[in-house]
C-alpha atoms as a PDB file:
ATOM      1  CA  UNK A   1       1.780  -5.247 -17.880  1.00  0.00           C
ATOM      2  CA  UNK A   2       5.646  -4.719 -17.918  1.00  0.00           C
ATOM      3  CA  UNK A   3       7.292  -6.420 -14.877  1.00  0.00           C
ATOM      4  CA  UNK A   4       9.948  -4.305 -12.607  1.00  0.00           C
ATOM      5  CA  UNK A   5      13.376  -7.211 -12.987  1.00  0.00           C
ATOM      6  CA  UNK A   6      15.854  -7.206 -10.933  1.00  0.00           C
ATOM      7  CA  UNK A   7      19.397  -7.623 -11.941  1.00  0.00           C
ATOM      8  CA  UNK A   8      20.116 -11.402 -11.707  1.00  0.00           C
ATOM      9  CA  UNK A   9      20.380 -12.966  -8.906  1.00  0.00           C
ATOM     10  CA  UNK A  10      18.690 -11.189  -6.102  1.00  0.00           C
ATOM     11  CA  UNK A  11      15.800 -11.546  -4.460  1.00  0.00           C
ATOM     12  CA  UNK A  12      12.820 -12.580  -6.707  1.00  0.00           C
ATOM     13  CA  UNK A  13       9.922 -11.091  -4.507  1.00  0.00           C
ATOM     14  CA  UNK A  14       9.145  -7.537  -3.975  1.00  0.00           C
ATOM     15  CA  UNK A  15       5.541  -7.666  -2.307  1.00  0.00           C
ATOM     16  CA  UNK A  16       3.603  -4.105  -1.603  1.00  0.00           C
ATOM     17  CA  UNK A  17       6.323  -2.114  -3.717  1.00  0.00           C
ATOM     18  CA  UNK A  18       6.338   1.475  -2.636  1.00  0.00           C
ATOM     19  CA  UNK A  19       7.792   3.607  -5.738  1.00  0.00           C
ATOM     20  CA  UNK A  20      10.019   6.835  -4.559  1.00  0.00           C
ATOM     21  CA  UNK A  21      11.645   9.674  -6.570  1.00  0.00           C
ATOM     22  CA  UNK A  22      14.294  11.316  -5.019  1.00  0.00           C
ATOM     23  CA  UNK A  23      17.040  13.685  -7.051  1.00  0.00           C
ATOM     24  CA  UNK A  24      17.384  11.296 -10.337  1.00  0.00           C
ATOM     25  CA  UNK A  25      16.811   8.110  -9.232  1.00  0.00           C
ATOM     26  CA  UNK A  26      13.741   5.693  -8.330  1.00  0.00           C
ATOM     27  CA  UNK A  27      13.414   3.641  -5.531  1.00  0.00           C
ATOM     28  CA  UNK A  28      11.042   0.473  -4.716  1.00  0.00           C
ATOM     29  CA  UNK A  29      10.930  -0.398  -0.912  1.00  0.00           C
ATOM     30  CA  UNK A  30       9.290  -3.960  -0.035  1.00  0.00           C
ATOM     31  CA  UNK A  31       7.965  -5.764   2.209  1.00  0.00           C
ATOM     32  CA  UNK A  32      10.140  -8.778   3.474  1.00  0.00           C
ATOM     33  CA  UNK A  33       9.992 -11.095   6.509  1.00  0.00           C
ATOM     34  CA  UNK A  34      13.701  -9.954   8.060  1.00  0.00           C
ATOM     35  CA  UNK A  35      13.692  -6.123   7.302  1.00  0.00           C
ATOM     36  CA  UNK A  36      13.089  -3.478   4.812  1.00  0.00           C
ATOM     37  CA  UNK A  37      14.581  -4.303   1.533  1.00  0.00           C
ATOM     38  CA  UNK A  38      14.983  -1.974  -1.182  1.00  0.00           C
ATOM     39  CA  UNK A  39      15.576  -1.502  -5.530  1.00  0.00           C
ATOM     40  CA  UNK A  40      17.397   1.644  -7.461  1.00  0.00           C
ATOM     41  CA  UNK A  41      17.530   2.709 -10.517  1.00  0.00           C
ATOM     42  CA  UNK A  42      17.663   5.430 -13.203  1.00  0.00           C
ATOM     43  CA  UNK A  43      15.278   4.043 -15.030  1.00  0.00           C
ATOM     44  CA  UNK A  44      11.300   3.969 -13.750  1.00  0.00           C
ATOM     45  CA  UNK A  45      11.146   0.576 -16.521  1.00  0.00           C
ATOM     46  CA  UNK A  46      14.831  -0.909 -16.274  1.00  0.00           C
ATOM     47  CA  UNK A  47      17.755  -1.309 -14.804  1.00  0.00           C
ATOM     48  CA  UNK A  48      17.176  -2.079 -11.177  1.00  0.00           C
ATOM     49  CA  UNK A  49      19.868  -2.957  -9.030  1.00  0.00           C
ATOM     50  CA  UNK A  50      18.945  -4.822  -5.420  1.00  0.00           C
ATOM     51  CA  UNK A  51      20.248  -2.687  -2.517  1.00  0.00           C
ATOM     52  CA  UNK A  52      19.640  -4.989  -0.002  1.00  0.00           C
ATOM     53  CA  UNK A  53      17.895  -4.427   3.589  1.00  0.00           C
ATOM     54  CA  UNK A  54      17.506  -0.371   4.589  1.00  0.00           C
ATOM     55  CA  UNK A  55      16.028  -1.293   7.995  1.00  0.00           C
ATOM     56  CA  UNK A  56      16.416  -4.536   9.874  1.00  0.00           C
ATOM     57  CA  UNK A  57      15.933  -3.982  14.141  1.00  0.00           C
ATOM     58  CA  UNK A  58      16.717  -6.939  16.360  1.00  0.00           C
ATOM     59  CA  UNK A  59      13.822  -8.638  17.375  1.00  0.00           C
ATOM     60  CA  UNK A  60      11.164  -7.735  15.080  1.00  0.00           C
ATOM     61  CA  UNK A  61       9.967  -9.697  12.058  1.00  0.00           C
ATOM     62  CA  UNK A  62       7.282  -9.319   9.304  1.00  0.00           C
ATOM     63  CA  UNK A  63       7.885  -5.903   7.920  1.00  0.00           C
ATOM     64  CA  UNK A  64       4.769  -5.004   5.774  1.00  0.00           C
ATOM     65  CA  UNK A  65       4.392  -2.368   3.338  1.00  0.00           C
ATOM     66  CA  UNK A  66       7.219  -0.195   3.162  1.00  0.00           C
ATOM     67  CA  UNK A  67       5.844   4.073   2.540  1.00  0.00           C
ATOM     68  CA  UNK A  68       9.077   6.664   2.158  1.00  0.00           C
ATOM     69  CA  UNK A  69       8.481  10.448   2.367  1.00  0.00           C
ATOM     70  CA  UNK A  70      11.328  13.119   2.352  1.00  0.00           C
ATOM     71  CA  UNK A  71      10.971  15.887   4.473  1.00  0.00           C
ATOM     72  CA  UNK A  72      13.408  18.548   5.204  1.00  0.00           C
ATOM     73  CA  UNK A  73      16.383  16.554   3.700  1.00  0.00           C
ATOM     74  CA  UNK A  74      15.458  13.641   5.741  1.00  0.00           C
ATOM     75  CA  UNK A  75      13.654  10.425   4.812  1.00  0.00           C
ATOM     76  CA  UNK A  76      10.992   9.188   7.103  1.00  0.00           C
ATOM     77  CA  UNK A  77      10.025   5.472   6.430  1.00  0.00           C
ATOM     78  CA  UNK A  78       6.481   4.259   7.366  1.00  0.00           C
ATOM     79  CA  UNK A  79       5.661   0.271   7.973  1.00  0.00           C
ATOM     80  CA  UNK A  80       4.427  -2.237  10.427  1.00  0.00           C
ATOM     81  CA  UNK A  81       6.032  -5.076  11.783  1.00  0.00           C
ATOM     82  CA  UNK A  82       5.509  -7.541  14.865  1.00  0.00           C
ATOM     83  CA  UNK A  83       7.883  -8.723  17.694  1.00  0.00           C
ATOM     84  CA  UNK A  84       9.754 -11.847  16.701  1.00  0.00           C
ATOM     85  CA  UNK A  85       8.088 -14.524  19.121  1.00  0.00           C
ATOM     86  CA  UNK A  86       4.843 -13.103  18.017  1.00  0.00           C
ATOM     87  CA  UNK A  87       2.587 -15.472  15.640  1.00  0.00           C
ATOM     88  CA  UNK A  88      -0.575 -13.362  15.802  1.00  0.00           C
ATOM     89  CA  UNK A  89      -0.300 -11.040  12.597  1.00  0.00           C
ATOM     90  CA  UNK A  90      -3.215  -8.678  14.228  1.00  0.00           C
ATOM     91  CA  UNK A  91      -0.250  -7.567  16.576  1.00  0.00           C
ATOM     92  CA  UNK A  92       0.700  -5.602  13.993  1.00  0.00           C
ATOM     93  CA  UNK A  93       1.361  -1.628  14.458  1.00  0.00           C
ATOM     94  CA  UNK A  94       2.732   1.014  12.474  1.00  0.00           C
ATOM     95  CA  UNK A  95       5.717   2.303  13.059  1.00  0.00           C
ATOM     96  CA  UNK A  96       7.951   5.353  11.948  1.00  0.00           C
ATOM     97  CA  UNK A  97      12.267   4.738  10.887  1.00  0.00           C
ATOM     98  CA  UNK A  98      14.410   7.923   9.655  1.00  0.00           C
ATOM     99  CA  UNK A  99      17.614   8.022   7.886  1.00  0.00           C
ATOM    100  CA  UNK A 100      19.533  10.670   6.193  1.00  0.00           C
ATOM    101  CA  UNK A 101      19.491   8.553   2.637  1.00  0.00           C
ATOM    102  CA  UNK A 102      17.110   7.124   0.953  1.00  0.00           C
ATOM    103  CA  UNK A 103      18.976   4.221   0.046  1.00  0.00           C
ATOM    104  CA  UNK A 104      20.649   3.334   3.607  1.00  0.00           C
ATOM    105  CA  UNK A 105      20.632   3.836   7.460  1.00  0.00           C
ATOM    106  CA  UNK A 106      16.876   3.642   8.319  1.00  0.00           C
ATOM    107  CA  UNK A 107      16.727   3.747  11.781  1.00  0.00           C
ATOM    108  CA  UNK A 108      13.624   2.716  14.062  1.00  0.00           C
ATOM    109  CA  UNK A 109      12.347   5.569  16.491  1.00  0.00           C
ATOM    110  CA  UNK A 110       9.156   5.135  17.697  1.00  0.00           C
ATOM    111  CA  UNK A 111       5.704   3.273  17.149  1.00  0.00           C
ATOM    112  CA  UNK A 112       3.201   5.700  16.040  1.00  0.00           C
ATOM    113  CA  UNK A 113      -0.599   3.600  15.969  1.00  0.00           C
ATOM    114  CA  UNK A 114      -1.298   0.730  18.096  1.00  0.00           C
ATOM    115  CA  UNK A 115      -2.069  -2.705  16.613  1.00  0.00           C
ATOM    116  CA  UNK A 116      -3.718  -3.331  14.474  1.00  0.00           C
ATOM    117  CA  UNK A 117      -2.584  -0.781  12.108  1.00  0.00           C
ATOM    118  CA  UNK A 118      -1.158  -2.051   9.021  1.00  0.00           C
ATOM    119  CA  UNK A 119      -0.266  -0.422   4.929  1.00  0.00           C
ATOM    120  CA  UNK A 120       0.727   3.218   5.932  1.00  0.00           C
ATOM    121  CA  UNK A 121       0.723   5.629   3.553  1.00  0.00           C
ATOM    122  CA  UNK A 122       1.353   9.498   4.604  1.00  0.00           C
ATOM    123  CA  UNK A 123       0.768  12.319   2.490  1.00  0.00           C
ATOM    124  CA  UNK A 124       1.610  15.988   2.713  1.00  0.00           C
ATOM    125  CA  UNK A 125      -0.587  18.796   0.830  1.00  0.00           C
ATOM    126  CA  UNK A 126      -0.747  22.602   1.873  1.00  0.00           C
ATOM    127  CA  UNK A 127      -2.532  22.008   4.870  1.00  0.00           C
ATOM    128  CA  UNK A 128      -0.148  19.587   6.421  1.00  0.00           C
ATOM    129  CA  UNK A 129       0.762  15.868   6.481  1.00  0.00           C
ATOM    130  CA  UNK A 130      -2.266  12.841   6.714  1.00  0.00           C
ATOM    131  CA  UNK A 131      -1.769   9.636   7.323  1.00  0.00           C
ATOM    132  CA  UNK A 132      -3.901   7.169   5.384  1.00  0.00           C
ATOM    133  CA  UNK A 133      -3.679   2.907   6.881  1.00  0.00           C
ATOM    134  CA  UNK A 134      -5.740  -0.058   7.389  1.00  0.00           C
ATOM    135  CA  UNK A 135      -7.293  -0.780  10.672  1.00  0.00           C
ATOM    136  CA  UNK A 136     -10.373  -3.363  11.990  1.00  0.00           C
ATOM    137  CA  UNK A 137     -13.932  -3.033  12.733  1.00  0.00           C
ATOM    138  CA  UNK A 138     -15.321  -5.529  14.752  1.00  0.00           C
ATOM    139  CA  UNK A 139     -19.295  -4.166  14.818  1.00  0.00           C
ATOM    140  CA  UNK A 140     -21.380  -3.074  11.753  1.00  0.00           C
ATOM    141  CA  UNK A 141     -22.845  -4.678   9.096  1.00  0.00           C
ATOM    142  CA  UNK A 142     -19.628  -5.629   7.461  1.00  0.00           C
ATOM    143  CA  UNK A 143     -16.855  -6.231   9.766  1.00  0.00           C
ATOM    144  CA  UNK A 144     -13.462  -6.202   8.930  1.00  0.00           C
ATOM    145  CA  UNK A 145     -10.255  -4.297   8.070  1.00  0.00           C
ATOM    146  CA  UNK A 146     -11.198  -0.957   6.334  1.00  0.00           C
ATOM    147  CA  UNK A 147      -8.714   2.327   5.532  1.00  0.00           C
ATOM    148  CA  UNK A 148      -9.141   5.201   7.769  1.00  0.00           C
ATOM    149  CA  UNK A 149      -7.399   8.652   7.752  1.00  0.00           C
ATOM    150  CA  UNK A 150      -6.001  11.117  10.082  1.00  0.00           C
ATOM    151  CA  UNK A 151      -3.843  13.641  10.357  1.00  0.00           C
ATOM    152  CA  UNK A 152      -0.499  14.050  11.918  1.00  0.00           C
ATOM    153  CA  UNK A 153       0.997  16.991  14.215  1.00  0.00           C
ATOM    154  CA  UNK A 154       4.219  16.014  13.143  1.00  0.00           C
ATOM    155  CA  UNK A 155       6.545  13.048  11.621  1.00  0.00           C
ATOM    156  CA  UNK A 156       5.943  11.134  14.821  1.00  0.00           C
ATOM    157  CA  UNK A 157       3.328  12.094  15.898  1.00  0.00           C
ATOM    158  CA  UNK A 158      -0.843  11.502  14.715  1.00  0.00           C
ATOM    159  CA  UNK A 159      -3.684  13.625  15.887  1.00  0.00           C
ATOM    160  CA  UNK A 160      -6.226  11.008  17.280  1.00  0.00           C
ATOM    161  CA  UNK A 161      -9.083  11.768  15.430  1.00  0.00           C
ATOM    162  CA  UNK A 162      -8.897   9.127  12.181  1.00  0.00           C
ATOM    163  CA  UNK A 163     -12.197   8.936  10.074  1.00  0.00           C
ATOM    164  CA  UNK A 164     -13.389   5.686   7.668  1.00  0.00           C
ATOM    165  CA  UNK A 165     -11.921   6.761   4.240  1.00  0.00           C
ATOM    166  CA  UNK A 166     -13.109   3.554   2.207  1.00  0.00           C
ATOM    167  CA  UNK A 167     -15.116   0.946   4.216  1.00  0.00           C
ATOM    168  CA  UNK A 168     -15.790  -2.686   3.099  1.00  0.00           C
ATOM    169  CA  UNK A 169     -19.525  -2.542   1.069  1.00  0.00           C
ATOM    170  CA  UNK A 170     -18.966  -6.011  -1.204  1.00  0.00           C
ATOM    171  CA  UNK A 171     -18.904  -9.421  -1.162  1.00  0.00           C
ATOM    172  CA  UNK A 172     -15.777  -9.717  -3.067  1.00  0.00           C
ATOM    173  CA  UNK A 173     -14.332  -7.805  -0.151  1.00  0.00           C
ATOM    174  CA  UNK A 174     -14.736 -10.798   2.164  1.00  0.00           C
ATOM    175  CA  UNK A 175     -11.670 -12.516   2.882  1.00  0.00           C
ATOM    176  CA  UNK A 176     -12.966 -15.318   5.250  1.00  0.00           C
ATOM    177  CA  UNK A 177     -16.337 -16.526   6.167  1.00  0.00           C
ATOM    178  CA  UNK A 178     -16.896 -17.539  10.128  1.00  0.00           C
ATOM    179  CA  UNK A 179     -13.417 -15.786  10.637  1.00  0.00           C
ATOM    180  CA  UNK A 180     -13.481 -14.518  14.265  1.00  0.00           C
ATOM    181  CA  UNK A 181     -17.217 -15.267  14.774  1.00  0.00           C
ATOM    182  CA  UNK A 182     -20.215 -17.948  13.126  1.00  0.00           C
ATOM    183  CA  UNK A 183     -22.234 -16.229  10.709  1.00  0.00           C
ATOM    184  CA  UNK A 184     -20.065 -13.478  10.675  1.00  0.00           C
ATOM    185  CA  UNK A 185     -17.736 -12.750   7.707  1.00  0.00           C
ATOM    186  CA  UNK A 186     -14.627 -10.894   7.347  1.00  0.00           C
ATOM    187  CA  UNK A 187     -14.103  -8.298   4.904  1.00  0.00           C
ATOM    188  CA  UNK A 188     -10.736  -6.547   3.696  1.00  0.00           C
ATOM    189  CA  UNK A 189      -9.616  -3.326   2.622  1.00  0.00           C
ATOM    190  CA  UNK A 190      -5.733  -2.680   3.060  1.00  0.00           C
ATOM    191  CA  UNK A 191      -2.923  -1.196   0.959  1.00  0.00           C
ATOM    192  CA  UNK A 192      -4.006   2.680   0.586  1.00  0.00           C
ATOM    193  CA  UNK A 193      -2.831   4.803  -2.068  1.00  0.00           C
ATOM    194  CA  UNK A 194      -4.124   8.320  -2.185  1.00  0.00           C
ATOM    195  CA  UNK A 195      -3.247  10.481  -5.111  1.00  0.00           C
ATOM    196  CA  UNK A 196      -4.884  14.065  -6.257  1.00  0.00           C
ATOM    197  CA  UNK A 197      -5.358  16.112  -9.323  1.00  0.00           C
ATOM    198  CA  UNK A 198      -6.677  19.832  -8.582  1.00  0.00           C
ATOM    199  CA  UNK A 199      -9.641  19.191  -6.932  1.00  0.00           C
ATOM    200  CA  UNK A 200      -9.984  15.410  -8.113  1.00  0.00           C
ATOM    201  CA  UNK A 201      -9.049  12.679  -5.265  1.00  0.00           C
ATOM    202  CA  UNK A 202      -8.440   8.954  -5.695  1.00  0.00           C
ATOM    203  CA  UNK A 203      -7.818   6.448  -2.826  1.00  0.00           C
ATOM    204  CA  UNK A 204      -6.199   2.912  -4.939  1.00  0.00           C
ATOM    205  CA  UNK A 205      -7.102   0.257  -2.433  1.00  0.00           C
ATOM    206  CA  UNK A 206      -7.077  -3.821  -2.437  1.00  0.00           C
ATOM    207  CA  UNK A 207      -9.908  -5.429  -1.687  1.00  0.00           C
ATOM    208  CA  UNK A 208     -10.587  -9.150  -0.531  1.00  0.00           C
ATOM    209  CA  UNK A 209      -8.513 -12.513  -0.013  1.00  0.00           C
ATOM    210  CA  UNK A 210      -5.464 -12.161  -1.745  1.00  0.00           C
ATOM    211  CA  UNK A 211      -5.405 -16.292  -2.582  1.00  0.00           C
ATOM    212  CA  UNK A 212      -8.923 -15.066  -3.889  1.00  0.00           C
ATOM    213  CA  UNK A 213      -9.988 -14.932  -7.905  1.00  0.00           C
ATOM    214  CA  UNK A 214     -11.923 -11.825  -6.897  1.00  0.00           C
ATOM    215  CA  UNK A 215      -8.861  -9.940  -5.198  1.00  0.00           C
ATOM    216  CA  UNK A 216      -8.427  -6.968  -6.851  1.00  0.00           C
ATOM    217  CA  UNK A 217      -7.794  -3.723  -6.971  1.00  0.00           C
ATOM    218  CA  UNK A 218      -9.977  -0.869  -6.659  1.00  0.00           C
ATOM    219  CA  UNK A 219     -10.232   2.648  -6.090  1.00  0.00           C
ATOM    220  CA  UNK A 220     -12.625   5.446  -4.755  1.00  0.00           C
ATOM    221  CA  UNK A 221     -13.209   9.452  -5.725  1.00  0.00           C
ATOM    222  CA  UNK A 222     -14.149  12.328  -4.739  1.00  0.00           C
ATOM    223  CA  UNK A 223     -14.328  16.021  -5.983  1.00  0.00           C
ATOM    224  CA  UNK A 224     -13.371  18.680  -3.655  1.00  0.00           C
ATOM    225  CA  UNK A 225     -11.623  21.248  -3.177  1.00  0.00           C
ATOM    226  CA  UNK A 226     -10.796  20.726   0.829  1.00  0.00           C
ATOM    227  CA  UNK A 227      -7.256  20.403   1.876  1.00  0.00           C
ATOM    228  CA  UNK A 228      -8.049  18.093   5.394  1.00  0.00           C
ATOM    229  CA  UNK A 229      -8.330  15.251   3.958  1.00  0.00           C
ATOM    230  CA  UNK A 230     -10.510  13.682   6.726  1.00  0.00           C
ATOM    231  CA  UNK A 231     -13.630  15.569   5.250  1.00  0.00           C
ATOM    232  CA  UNK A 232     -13.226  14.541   1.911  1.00  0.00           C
ATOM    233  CA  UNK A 233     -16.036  11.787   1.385  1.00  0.00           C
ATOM    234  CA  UNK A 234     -14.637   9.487  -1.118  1.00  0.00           C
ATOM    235  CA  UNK A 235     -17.053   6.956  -3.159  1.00  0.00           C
ATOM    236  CA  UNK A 236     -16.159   3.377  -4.352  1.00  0.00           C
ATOM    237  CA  UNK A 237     -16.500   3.552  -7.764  1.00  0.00           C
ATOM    238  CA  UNK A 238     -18.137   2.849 -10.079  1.00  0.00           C
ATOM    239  CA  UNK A 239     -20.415   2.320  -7.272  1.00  0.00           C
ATOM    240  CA  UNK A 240     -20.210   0.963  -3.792  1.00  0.00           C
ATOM    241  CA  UNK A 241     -22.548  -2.284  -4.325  1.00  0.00           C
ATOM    242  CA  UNK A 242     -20.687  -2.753  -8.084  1.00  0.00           C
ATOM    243  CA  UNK A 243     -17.674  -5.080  -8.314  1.00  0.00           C
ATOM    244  CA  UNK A 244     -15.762  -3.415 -11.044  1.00  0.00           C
ATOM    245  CA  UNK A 245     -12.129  -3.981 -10.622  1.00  0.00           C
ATOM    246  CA  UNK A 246      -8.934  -1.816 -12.073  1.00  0.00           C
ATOM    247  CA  UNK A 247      -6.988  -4.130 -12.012  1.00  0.00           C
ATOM    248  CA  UNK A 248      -7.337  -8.275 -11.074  1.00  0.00           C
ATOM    249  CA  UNK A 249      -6.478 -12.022 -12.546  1.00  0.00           C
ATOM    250  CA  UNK A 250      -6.216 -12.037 -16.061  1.00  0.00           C
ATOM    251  CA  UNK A 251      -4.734 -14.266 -18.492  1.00  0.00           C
ATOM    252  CA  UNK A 252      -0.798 -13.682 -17.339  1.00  0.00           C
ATOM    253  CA  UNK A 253      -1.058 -12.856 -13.596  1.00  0.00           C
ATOM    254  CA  UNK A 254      -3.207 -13.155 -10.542  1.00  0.00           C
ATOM    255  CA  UNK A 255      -3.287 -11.632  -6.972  1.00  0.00           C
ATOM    256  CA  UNK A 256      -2.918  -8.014  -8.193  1.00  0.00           C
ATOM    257  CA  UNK A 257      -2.729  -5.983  -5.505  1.00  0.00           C
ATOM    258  CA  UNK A 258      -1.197  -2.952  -3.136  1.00  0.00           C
ATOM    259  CA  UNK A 259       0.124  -0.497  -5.962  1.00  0.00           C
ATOM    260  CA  UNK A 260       1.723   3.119  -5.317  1.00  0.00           C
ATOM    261  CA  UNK A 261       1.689   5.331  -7.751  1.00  0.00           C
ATOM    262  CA  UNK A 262       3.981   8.017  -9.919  1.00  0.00           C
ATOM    263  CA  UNK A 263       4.205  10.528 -12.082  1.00  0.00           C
ATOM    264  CA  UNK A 264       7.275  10.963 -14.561  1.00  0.00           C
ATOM    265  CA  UNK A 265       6.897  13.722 -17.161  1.00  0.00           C
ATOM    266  CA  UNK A 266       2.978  14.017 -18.293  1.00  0.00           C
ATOM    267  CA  UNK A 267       2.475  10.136 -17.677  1.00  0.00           C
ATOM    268  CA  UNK A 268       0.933   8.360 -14.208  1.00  0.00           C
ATOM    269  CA  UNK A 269       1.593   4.871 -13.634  1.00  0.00           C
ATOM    270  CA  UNK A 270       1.035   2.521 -10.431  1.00  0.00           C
ATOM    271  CA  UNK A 271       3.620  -0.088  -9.674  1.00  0.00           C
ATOM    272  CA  UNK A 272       1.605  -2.995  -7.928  1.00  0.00           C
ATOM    273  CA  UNK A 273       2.384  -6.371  -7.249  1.00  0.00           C
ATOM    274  CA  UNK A 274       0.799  -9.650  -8.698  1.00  0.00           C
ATOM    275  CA  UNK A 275       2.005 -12.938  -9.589  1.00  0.00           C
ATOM    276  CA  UNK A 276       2.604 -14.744 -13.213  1.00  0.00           C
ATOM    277  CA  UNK A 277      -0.482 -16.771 -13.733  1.00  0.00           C
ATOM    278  CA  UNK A 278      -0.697 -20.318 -11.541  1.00  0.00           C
ATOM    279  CA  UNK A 279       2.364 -19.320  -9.127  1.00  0.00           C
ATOM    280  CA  UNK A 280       0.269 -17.615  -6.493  1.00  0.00           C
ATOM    281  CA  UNK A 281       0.757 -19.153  -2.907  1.00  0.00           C
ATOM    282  CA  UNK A 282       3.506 -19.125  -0.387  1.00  0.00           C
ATOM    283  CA  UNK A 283       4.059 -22.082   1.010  1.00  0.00           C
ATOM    284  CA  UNK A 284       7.813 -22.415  -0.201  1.00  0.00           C
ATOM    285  CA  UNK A 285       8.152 -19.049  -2.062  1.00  0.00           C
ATOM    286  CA  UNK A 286       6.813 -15.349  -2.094  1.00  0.00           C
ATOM    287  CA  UNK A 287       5.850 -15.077  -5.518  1.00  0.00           C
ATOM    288  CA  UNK A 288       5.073 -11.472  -5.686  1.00  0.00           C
ATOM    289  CA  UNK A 289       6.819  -9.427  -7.919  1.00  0.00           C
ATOM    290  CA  UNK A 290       6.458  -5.214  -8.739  1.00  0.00           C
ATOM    291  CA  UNK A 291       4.789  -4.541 -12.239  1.00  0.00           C
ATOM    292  CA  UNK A 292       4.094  -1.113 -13.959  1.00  0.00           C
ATOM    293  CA  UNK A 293       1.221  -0.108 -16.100  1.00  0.00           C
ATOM    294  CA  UNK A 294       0.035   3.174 -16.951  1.00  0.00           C
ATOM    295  CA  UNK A 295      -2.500   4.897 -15.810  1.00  0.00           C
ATOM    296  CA  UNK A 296      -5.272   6.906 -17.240  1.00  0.00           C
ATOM    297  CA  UNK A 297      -6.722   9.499 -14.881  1.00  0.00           C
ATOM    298  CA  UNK A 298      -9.870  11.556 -16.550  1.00  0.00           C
ATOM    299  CA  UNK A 299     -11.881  12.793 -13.619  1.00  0.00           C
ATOM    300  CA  UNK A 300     -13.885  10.146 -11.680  1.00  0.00           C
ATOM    301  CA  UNK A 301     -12.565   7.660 -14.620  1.00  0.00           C
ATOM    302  CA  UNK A 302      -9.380   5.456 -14.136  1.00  0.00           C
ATOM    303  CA  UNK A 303      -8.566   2.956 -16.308  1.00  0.00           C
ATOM    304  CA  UNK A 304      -4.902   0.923 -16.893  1.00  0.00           C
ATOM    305  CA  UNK A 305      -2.900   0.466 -19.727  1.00  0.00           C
ATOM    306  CA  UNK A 306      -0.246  -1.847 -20.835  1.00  0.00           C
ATOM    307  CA  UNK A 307       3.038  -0.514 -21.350  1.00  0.00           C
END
């Protein structure tokens, strides 16, 4: 898989990299413990130059997973984040910045989920704009942080009525056993990415303990021709009791996970991040850095390719 570089120099991580096109140049916004920080370039495969933080607000920390939409010449920037004397990361809640760049100026306005609400991802089709995240379940038969979707009445503003989009149905999926309760494990599901061609629907998800072997990345379909997304019922596939990963450790990197996806010209490709084989861990370093593959989309089939 071809890794996104930097120009020399700047910062090496760019964990849950959210690709944006705007007018002819591409943007990756990341996830980063003081702010926002953010990459340009001409070029979806080269050439990236390190703009530096796009939001930062005084007393807040842990900025997660970065999601830019443009919407009547404004650009609305959707993430989660914590207060800065907070240590518990389920205090998390998404919140909503806007700037009149995409490159600059992103200014917080209000918080639009309560915790925990984490990996927003909002969407617009004909029928208006949806907001896809990951939220927790603490009853069922597998517990744990799943994706749900609702829709919104405006930029700021979502409905109330969110529906399970892709819910946790494998062992892989657990990312702690006894976590909150003995006997009880705790799955994940987190990092959304919805996508649709004609009447074919994909939600890109990542699935377990990202210090995990069996972290990976997944995805779920569904053919329909509804425009609310929150009656679309999407299906793991291949199947939802078959561990079948897109994308996960190989023989150069490991922790692949929490992609976004493009399209330039008549190609698709996701931009995910994963680490270089036997670097994953943070202890002294965020290792996570934005690759690109291709993707192949051919109705309920996905499959990756090397660029």
């Amino acid at each position: 898989m071809k890794l996104i570089k930097t120009i020399d120099g700047q910062p090496y991580a760019q964990p849950d990299p959210f690709i944006f096109a705007y007018g002819n140049k591409f943007y990756i916004y990341a996830t980063n413990s003081n702010g926002v920080i953010a990459y340009r370039s001409s070029s979806l495969f080269d050439g990236w130059e390190y703009i530096g933080y796009v939001l930062e607000t005084e007393g807040i920390k842990s900025y997660w997973a970065p999601c830019v939409i443009a919407l009547n010449d404004k650009f609305y920037m959707y993430y989660s984040a914590i207060p800065a004397g907070e240590e518990n990361v389920h205090r998390h809640c998404i919140k909503v910045a806007v700037s009149n760049f995409p490159d600059r100026g992103f200014v917080y306005e209000k918080d639009i989920l309560q915790p925990f609400s984490i990996d927003a991802q909002v969407v617009k089709n004909e029928s208006g704009l949806y907001l896809f995240y990951s939220t927790n379940r603490y009853e069922g038969d597998r517990v744990g942080t799943y994706i749900a979707v609702d829709k919104m009445i405006d930029p700021f503003t979502v409905e109330g009525n969110p529906v399970p989009a892709v819910l946790p149905t494998l062992d892989e999926e657990i990312f702690a056993k006894d976590r909150f309760r003995k006997g009880e494990d705790w799955h994940t599901i987190e990092g959304a990415c919805y996508f649709h061609k004609g009447n074919d629907h994909y939600i890109l998800y990542s699935g377990g303990n990202y210090k995990s072997k069996s972290y990976f990345l997944g995805y779920a379909y569904a053919e329909s021709t509804e425009t609310d997304l929150r009656r679309i019922v999407f299906q793991k596939q291949p199947k939802p009791n078959i561990y079948k990963p897109l994308l996960s450790e190989n023989e150069v990197e490991e922790g692949a996970g929490h992609n976004s996806f493009i399209t330039v010209g008549a190609n698709d490709y996701l931009v995910y991040h994963a680490c270089d084989k036997g670097k994953t861990g943070y202890m002294n370093r965020d290792n996570r850095t934005a690759r690109i593959c291709r993707l192949c989309v051919d109705g309920a089939s996905l499959k990756v390719e090397q660029i």
